[in-house]
Protein backbone atom coordinates (compact mmCIF):
# COMPACT_ATOMS: atom_id res chain seq x y z
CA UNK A 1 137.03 -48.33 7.63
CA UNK A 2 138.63 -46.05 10.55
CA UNK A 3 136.67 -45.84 13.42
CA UNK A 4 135.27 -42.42 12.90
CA UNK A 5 133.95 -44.26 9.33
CA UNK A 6 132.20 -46.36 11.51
CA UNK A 7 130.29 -44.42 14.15
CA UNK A 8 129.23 -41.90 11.23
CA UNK A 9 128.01 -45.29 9.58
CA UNK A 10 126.44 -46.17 12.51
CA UNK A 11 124.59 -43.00 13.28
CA UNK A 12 123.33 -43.04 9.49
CA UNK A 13 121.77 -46.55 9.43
CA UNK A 14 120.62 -45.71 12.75
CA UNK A 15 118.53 -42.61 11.70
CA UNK A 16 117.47 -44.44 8.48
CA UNK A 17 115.67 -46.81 10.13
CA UNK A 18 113.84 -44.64 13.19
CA UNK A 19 112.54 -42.80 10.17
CA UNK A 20 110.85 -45.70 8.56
CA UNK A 21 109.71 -47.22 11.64
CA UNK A 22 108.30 -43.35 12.33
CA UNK A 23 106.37 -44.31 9.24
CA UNK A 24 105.07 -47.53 10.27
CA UNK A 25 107.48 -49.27 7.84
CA UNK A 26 108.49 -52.76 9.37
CA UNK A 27 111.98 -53.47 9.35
CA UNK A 28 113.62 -55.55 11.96
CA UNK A 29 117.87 -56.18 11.78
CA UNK A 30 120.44 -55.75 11.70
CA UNK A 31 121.55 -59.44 11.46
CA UNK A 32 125.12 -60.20 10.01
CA UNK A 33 126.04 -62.63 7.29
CA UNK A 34 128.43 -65.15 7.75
CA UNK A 35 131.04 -62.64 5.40
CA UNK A 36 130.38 -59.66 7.88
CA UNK A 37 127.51 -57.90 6.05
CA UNK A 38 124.98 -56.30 7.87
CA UNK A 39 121.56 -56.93 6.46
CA UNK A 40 117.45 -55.99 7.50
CA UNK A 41 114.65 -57.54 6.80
CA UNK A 42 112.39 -55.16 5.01
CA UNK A 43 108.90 -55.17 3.78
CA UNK A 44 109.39 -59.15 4.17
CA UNK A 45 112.59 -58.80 2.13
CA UNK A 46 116.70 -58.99 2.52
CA UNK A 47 118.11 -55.55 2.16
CA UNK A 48 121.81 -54.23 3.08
CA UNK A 49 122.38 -51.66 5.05
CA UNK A 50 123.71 -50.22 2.06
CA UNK A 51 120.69 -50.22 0.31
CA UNK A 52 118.71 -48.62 2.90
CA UNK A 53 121.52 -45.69 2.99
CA UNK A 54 120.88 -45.37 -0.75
CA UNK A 55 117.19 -44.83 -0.14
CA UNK A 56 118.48 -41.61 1.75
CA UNK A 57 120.40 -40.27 -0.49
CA UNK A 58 117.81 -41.00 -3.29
CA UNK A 59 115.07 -39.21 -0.89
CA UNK A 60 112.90 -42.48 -0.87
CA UNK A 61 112.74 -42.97 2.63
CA UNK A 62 109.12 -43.17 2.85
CA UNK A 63 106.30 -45.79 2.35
CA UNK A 64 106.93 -45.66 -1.37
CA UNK A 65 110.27 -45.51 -1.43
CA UNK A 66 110.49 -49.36 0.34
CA UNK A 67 108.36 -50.80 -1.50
CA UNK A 68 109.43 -49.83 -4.59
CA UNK A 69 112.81 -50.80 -3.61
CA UNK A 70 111.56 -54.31 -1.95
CA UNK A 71 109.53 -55.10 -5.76
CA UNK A 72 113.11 -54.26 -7.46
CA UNK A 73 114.89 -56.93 -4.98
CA UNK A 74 112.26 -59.44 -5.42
CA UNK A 75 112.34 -58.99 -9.58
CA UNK A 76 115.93 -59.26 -9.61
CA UNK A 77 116.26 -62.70 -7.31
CA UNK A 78 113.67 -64.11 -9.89
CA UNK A 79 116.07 -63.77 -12.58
């Protein structure tokens, strides 16, 4: 990823997570995996950053939104 990539990137993330904290939404990161991927804790549960950009572009990011995508995490590690 170029630099330019990158700042966008970071401006996104950035703005994704303001808006849930705006909300009350707990989420606390970023903290990076030993292969380089960012991840946040939300809702008590691991989420990428990349994840959290898809609730954007899905137009979840509310209360809602994370916790429906924190119960889909949590179903799929049980398997």
């Amino acid at each position: 990823m170029n630099t330019l990539g990158f700042a966008r990137s970071s401006k996104a993330i950035s703005a994704v997570i303001q808006t849930l904290r705006d909300q009350r939404i707990k989420v606390s990161g970023p903290y990076r995996r030993r292969n380089g991927t960012l991840i946040y804790s939300l809702d008590d549960c691991v989420v990428t950053e990349l994840e959290l950009l898809d609730l954007e572009i899905a137009g979840k990011l509310h209360a809602a939104g994370a916790s429906e995508l924190a119960t889909r995490i949590r179903n799929s590690a049980r398997m």
